[in-house]
Protein backbone atom coordinates (compact mmCIF):
# COMPACT_ATOMS: atom_id res chain seq x y z
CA UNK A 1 63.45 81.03 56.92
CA UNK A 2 62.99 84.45 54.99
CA UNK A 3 64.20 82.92 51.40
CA UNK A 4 65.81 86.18 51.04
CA UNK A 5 67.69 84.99 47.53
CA UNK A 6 64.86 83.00 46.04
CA UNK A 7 64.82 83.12 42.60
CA UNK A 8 68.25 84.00 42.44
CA UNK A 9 71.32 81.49 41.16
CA UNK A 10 74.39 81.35 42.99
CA UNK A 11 77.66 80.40 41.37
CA UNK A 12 80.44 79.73 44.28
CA UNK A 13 83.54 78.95 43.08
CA UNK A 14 85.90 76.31 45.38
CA UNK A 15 82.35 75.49 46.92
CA UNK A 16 83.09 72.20 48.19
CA UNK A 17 83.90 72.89 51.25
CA UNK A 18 85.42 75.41 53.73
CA UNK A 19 84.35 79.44 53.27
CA UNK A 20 83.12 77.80 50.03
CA UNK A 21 81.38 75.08 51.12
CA UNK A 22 79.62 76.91 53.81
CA UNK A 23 78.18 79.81 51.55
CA UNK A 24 76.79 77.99 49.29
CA UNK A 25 74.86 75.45 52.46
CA UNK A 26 73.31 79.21 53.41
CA UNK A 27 72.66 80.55 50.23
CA UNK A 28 70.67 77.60 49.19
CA UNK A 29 68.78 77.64 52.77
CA UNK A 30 68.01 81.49 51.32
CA UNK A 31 66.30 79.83 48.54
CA UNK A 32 69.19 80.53 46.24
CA UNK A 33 69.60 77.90 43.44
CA UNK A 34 73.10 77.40 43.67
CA UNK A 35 76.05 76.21 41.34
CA UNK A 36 78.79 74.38 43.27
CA UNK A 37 81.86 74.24 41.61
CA UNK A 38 84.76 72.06 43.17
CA UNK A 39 87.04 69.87 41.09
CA UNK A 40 88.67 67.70 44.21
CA UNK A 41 88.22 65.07 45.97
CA UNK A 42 87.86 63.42 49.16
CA UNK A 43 90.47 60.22 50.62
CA UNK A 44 87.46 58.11 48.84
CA UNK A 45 87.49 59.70 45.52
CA UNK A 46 84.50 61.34 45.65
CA UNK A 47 84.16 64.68 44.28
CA UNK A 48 84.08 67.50 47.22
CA UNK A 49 81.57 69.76 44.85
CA UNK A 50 79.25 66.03 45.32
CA UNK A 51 79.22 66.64 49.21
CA UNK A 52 78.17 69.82 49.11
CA UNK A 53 75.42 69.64 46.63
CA UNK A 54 74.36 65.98 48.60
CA UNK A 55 73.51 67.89 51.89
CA UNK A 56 72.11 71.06 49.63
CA UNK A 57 69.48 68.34 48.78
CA UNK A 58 69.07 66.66 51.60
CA UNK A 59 67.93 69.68 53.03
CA UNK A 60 65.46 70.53 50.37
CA UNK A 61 67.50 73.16 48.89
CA UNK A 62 68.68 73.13 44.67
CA UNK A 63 72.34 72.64 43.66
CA UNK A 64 74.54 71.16 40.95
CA UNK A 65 78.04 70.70 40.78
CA UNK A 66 80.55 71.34 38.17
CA UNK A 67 84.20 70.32 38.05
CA UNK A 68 85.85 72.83 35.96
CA UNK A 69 89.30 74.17 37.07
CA UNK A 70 89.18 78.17 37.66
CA UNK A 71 92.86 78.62 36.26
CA UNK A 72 91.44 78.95 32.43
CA UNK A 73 89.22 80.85 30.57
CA UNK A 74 87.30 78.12 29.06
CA UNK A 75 87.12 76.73 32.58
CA UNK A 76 85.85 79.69 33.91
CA UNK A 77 83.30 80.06 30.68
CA UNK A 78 81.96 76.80 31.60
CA UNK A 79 81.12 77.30 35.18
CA UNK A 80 78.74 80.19 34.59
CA UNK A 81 77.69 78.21 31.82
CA UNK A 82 76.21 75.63 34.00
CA UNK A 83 74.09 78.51 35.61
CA UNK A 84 72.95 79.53 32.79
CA UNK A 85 72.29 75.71 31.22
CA UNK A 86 70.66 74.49 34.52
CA UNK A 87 68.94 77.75 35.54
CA UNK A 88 68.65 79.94 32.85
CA UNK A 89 70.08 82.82 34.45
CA UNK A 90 73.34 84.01 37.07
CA UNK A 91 72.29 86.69 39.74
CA UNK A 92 75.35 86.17 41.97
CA UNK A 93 78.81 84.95 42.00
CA UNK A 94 81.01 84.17 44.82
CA UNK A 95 84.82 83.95 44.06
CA UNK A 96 86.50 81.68 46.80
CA UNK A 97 88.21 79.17 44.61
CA UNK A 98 92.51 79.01 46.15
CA UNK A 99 95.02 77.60 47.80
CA UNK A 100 98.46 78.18 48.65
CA UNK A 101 102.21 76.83 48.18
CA UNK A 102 104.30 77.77 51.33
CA UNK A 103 107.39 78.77 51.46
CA UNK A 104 110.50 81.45 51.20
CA UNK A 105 110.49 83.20 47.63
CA UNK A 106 113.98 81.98 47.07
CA UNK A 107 112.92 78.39 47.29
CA UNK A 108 109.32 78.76 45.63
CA UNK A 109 109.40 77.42 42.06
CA UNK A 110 108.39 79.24 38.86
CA UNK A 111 105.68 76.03 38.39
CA UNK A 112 104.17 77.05 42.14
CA UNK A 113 104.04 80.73 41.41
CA UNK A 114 102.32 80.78 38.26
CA UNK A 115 100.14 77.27 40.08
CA UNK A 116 99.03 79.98 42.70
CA UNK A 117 98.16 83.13 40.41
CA UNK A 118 96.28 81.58 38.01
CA UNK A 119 93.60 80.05 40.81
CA UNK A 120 93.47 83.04 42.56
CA UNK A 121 93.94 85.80 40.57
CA UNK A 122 92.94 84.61 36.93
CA UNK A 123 90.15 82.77 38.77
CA UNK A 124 88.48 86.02 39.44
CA UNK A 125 88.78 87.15 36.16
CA UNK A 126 87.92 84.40 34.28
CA UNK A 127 84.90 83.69 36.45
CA UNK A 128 83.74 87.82 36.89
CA UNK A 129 84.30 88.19 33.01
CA UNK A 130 82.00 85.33 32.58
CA UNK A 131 79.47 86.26 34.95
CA UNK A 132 79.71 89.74 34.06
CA UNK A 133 78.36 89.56 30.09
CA UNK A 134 75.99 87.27 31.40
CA UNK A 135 74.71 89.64 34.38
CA UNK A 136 74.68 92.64 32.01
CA UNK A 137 72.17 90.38 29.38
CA UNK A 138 69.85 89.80 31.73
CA UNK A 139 69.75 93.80 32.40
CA UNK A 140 68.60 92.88 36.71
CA UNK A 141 71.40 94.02 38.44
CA UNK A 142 73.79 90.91 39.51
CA UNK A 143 76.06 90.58 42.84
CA UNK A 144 80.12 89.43 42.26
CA UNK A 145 81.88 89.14 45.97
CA UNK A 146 85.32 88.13 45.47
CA UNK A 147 87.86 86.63 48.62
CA UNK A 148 91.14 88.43 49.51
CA UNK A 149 93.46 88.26 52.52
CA UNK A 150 95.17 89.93 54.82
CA UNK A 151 98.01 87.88 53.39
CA UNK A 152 98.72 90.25 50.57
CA UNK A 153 99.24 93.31 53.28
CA UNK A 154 101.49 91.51 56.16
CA UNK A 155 104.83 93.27 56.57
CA UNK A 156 106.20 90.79 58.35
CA UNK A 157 107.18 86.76 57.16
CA UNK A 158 104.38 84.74 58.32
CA UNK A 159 104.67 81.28 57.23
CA UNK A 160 101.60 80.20 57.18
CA UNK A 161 101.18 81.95 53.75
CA UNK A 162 103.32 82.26 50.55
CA UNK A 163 104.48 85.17 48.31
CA UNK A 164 102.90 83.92 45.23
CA UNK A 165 99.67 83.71 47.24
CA UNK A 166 100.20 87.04 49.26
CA UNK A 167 100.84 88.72 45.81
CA UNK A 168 97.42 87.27 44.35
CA UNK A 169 94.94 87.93 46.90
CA UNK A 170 96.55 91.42 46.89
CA UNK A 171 96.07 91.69 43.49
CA UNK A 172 92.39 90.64 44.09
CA UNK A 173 92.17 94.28 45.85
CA UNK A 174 92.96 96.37 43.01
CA UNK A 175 90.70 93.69 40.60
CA UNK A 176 87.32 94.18 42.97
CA UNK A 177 88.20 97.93 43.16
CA UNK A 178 88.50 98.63 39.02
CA UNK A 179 85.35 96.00 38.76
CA UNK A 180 83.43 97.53 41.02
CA UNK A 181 83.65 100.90 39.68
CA UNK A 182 83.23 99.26 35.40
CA UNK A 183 79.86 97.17 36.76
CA UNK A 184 78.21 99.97 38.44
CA UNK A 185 76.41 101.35 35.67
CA UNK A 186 74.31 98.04 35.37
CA UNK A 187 73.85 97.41 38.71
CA UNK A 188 76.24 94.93 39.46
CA UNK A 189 77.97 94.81 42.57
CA UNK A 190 81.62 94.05 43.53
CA UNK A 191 83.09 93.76 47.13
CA UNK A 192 85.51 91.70 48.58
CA UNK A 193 85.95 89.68 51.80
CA UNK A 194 89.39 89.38 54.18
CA UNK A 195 87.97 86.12 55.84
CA UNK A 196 89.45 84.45 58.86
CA UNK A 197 88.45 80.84 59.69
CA UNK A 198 90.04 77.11 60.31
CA UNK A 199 89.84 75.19 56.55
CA UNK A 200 91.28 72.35 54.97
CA UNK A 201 93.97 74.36 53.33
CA UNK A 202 94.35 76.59 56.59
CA UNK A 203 93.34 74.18 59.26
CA UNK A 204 96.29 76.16 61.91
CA UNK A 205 94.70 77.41 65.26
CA UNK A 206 94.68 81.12 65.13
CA UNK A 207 93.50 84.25 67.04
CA UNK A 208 90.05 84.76 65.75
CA UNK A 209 89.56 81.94 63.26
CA UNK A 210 86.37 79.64 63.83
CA UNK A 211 84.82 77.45 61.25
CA UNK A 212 84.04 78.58 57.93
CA UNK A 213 80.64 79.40 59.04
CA UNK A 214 81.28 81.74 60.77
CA UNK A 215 82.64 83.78 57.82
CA UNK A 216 78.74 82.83 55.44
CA UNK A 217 76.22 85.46 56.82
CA UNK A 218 78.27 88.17 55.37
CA UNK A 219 78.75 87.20 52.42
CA UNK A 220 75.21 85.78 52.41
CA UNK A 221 74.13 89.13 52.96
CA UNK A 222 76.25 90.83 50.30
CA UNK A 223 74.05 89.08 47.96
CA UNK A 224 70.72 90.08 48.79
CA UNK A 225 68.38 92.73 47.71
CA UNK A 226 69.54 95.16 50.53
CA UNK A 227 72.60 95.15 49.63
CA UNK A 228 72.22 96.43 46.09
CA UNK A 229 73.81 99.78 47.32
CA UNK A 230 77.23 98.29 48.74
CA UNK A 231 79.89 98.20 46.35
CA UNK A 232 83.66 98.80 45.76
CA UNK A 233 83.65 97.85 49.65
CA UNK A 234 86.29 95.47 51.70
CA UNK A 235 84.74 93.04 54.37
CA UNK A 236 86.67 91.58 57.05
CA UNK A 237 84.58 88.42 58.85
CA UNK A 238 86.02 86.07 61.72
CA UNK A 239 84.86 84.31 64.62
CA UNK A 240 82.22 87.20 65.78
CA UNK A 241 83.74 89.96 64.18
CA UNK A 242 82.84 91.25 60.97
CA UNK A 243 84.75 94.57 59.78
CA UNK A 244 84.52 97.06 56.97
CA UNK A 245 88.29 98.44 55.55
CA UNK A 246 88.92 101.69 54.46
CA UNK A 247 89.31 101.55 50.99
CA UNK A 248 92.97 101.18 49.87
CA UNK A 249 94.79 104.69 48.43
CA UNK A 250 91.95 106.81 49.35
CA UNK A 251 94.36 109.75 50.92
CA UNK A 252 97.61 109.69 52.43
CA UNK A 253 98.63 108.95 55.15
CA UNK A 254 101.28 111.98 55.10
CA UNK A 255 101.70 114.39 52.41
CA UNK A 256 104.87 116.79 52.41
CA UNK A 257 104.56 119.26 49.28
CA UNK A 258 106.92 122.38 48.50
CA UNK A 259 106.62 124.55 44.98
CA UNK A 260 108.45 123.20 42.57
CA UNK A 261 110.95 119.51 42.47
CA UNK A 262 112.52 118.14 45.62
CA UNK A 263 116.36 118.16 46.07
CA UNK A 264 117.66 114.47 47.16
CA UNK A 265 119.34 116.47 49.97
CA UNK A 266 115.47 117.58 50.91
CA UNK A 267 114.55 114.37 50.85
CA UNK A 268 117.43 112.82 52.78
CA UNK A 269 116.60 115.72 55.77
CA UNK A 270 112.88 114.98 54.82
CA UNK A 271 112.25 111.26 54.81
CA UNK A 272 113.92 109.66 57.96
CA UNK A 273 111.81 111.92 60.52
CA UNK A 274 108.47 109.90 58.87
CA UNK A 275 109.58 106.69 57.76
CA UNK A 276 112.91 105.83 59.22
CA UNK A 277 116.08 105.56 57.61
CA UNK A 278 119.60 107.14 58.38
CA UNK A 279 119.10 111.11 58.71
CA UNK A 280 121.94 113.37 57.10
């Protein structure tokens, strides 16, 4: 094994298992020290973050776990905190803490919705602010990889996911793109990932989803040295395929300009031959 992250601490958020789980198992083989930070449990009542860091161990790797919910700021605070308390330092940081309520908008409760934002989307910031202060201390450069979905970009109702967590992981696109472009001047990478694999909260057969495993190497690789040059970027990873996005709002796809405003009765004669709609 090349122990392409050793000397380097890994925080993975929702590390106890699935995309999670499996990135921290391969950054530790790396020679990463890792932080796994889970706070559920199995049908036993044992702590999911526990697993993890057990078979970390038992394959002569370094891990701890921590409990701490995402959804706060102390939480998020005290996760990088057990880095820095364990380790002395954070290097990298791999968002992937979520889950989802299903369900139609009109029957999903203000409780779920604000349930499903504050893991996902407040996650990332409490985490990335976190990691961020501590990254730009220790003046080295640090790697933040955050997880979206093609759930927030689905024109179409697919069940499988919900609006609250459709409207988080999209938000997770414009979050890695503003980070990305505030952490570059210290050498601090951002991307994001559009994984597709079988977990425990997505455990549905579907066209291209394998085991979490599947979806590690990349994200395994976002963190190393070679990829200090990568960032603002937008991963896709499933099965064999791994995929780079075009970066969102970069262009249009269609641009109709005159000299001076438009006339509604322009854009009624305008609109429907690009879009659809009901021409004039």
């Amino acid at each position: 094994m090349a122990e392409r992250l050793a000397g380097k601490v890994a925080v993975i958020t929702g590390g106890g298992g699935g995309i999670g789980g499996a990135v921290a198992i391969d950054m530790a083989a790396e020679g990463a020290k890792v932080v796994v930070n889970d706070f559920g449990k199995d049908e036993n009542g044992r702590s999911y973050a526990d697993n993890i860091v057990e078979k970390i161990k038992e394959a002569k790797g370094t891990a701890v776990a921590n409990y701490d919910s995402v959804s706060t700021m102390a939480g998020g605070a005290n996760i990088i905190n057990t880095a820095i308390s364990n380790f002395g330092r954070i290097d990298i940081l791999v968002n992937t803490a979520g889950f989802s309520r299903r369900g139609l908008t009109v029957d999903l409760s203000e409780e779920d919705w604000d349930s499903v934002i504050d893991v996902h989307l407040k996650g990332h910031f409490s985490c990335s602010k976190a990691a961020a202060i501590e990254m730009i201390k220790q003046k080295s450069g640090g790697r933040i990889i955050n997880v979206s979905s093609a759930a927030g970009f689905m024109f179409f109702n697919y069940p499988l996911f919900g609006i609250s967590y459709a409207s988080a992981k999209a938000g997770v696109v414009g979050f890695t793109a503003k980070l990305s472009g505030e952490l570059q001047e210290h050498g601090i990478t951002v991307n994001a990932l559009f994984p597709n694999a079988r977990t425990r909260g997505f455990p549905e057969e579907r066209p291209g989803a394998e085991p979490p495993e599947f979806v590690a190497p990349i994200v395994v690789y976002l963190a190393t040295d070679d990829a200090e040059n990568i960032t603002g970027q937008f991963f896709s990873a499933g099965g064999g395929d791994v995929g780079i996005y075009t970066r969102p709002m970069q262009g249009t796809s269609m641009l109709m300009r005159k000299i001076g405003k438009w006339t509604l009765d322009e854009l009624h004669q305008v609109i429907p031959r690009t879009v659809g709609g009901r021409p004039s």
